[in-house]
C-alpha atoms as a PDB file:
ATOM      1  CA  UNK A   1      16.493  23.317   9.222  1.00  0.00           C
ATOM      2  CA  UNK A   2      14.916  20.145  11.067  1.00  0.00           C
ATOM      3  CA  UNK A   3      14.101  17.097   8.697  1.00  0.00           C
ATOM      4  CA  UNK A   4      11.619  14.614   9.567  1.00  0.00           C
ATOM      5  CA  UNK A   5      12.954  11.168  11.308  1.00  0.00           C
ATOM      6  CA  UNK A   6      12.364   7.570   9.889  1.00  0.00           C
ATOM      7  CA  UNK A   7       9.300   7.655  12.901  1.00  0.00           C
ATOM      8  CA  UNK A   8       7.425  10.045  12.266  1.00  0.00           C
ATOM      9  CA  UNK A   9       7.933   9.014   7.997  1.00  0.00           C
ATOM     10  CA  UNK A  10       6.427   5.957   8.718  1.00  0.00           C
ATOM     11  CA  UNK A  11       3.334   7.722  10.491  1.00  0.00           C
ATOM     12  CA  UNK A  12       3.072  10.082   7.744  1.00  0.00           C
ATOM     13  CA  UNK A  13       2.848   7.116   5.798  1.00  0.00           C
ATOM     14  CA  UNK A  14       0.473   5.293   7.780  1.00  0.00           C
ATOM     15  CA  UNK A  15      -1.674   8.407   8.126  1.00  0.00           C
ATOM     16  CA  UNK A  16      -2.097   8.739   4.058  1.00  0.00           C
ATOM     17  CA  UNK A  17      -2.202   4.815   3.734  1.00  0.00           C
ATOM     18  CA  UNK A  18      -5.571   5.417   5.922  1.00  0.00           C
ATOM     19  CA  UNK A  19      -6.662   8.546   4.097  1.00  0.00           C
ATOM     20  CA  UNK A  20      -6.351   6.923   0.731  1.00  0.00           C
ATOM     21  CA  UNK A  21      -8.207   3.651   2.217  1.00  0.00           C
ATOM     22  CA  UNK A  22     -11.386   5.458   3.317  1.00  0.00           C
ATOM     23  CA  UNK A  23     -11.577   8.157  -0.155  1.00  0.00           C
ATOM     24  CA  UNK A  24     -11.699   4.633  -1.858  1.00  0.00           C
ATOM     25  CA  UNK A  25     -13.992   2.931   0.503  1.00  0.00           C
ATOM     26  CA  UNK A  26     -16.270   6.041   0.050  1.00  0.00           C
ATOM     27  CA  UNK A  27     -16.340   5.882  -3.571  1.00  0.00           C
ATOM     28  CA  UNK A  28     -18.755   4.184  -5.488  1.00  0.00           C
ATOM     29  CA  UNK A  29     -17.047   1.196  -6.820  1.00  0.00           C
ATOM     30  CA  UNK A  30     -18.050  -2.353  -7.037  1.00  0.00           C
ATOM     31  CA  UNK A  31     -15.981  -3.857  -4.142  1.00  0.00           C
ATOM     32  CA  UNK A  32     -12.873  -5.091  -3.486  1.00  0.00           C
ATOM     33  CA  UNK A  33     -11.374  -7.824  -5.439  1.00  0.00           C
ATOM     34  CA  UNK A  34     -10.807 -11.338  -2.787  1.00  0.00           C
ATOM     35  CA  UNK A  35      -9.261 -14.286  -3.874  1.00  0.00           C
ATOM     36  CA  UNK A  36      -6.743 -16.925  -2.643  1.00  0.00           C
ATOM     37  CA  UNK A  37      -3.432 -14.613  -2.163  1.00  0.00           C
ATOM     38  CA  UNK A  38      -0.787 -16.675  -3.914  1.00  0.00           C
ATOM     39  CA  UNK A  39      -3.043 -16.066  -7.083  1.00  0.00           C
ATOM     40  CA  UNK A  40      -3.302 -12.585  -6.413  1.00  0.00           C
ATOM     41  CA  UNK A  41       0.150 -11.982  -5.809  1.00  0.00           C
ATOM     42  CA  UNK A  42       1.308 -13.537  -8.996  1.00  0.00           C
ATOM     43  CA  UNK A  43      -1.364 -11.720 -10.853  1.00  0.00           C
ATOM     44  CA  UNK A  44       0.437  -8.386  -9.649  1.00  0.00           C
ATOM     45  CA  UNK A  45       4.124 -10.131 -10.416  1.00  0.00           C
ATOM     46  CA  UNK A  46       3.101 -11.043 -14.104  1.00  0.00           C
ATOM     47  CA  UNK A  47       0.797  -8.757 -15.596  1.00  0.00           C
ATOM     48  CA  UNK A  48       1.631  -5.481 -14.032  1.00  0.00           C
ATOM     49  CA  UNK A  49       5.451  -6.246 -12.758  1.00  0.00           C
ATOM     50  CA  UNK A  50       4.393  -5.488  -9.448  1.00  0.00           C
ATOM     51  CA  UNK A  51       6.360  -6.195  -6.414  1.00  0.00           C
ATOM     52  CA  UNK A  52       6.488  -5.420  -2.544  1.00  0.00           C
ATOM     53  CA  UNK A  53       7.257  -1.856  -1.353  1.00  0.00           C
ATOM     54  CA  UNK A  54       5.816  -1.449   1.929  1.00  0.00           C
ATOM     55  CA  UNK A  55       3.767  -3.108   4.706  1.00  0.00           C
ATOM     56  CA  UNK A  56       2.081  -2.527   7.931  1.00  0.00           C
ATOM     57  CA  UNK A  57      -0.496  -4.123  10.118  1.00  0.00           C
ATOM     58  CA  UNK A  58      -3.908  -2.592  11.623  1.00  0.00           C
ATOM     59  CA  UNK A  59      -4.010  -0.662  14.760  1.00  0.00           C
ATOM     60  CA  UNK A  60      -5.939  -3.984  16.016  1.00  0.00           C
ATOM     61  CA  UNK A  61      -3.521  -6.512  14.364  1.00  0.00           C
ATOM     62  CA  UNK A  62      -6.193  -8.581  12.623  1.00  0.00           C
ATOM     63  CA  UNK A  63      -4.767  -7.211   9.001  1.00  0.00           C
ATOM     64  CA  UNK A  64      -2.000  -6.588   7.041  1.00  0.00           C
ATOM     65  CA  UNK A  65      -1.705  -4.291   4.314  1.00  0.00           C
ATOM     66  CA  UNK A  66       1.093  -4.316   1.548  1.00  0.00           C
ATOM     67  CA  UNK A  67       1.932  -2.228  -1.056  1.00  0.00           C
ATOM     68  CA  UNK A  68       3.406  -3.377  -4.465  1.00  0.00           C
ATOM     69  CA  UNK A  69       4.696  -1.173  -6.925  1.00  0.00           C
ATOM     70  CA  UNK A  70       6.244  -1.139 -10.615  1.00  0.00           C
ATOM     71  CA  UNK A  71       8.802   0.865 -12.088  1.00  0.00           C
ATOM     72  CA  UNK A  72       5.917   2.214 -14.842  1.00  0.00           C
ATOM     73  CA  UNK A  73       4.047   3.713 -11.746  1.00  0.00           C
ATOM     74  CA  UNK A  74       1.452   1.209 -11.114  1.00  0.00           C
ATOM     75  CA  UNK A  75       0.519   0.643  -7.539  1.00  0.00           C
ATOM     76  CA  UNK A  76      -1.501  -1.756  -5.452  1.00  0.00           C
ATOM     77  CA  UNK A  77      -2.965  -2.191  -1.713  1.00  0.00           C
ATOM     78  CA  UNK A  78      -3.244  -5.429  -0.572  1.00  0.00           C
ATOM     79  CA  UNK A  79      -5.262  -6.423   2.206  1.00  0.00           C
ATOM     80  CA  UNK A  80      -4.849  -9.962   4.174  1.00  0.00           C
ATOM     81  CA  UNK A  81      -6.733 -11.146   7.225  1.00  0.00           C
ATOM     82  CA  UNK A  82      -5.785 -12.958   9.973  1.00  0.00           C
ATOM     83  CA  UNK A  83      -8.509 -15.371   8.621  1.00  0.00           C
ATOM     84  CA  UNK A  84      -6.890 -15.407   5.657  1.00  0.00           C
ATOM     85  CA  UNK A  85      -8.593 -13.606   3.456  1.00  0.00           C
ATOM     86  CA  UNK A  86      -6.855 -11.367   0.790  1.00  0.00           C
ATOM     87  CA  UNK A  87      -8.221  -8.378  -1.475  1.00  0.00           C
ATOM     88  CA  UNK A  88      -7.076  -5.806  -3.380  1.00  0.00           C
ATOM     89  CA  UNK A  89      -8.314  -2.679  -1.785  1.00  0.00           C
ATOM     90  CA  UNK A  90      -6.948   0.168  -4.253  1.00  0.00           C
ATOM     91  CA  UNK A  91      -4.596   0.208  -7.071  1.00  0.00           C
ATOM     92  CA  UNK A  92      -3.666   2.951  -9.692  1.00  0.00           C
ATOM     93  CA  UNK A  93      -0.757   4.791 -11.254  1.00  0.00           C
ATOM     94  CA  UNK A  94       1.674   7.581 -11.057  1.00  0.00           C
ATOM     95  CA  UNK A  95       3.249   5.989  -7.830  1.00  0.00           C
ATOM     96  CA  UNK A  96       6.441   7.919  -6.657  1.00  0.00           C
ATOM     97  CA  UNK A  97       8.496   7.026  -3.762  1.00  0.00           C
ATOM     98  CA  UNK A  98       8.133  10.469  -1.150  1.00  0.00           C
ATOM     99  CA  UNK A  99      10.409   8.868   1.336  1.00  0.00           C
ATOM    100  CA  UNK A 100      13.416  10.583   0.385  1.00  0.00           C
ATOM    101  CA  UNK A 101      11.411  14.018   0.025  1.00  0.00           C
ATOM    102  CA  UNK A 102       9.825  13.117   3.816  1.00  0.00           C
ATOM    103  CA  UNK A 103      13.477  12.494   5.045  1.00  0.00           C
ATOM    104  CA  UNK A 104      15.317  15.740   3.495  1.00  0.00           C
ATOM    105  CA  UNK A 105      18.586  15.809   1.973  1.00  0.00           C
ATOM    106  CA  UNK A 106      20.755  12.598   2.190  1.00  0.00           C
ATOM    107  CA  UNK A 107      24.438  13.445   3.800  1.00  0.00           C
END
């Protein structure tokens, strides 16, 4: 049985980081939230235990997006700029890791 490499994992993961970006771009919500990102970041840290998971820049390189996770589930994309700007793009619950599942049994 062939199990998936760390490559094509991360393009998996890249492929449903874009997939869940544009089903919440398309919904109707009021926007995303922008502020200055040390604010942000603590916000995620102290009320919701968040911390950094996972990270990748745009095909163009002009963003980066992170995610942060809890151990309750919660989840949250963060979007930065190369001009700076930051936003929370998405954020919800249930989070589970599906690296291990992508990867197949450890040896």
């Amino acid at each position: 049985m062939s199990y998936f490499k760390l490559g094509t994992t991360v393009k998996l993961f890249g492929i449903a980081l874009a997939s869940a970006l544009l089903a919440f771009s398309t919904q109707a919500q009021a926007g995303p939230k922008c502020g200055e990102r040390t604010s942000l970041i603590k916000v995620l840290n102290d009320k919701y235990k968040e911390k950094p998971r996972a990270l990748g820049l745009s095909t163009k390189g002009t963003a980066m997006f992170e995610i942060y996770t809890s151990k309750t589930g919660t989840w949250t994309i963060v979007m930065t700029t190369t001009t700076g700007a930051t936003c929370i793009m998405a954020a919800g619950h249930s989070w589970e890791d599906a690296l291990q599942i992508a990867e197949g049994p450890q040896s």
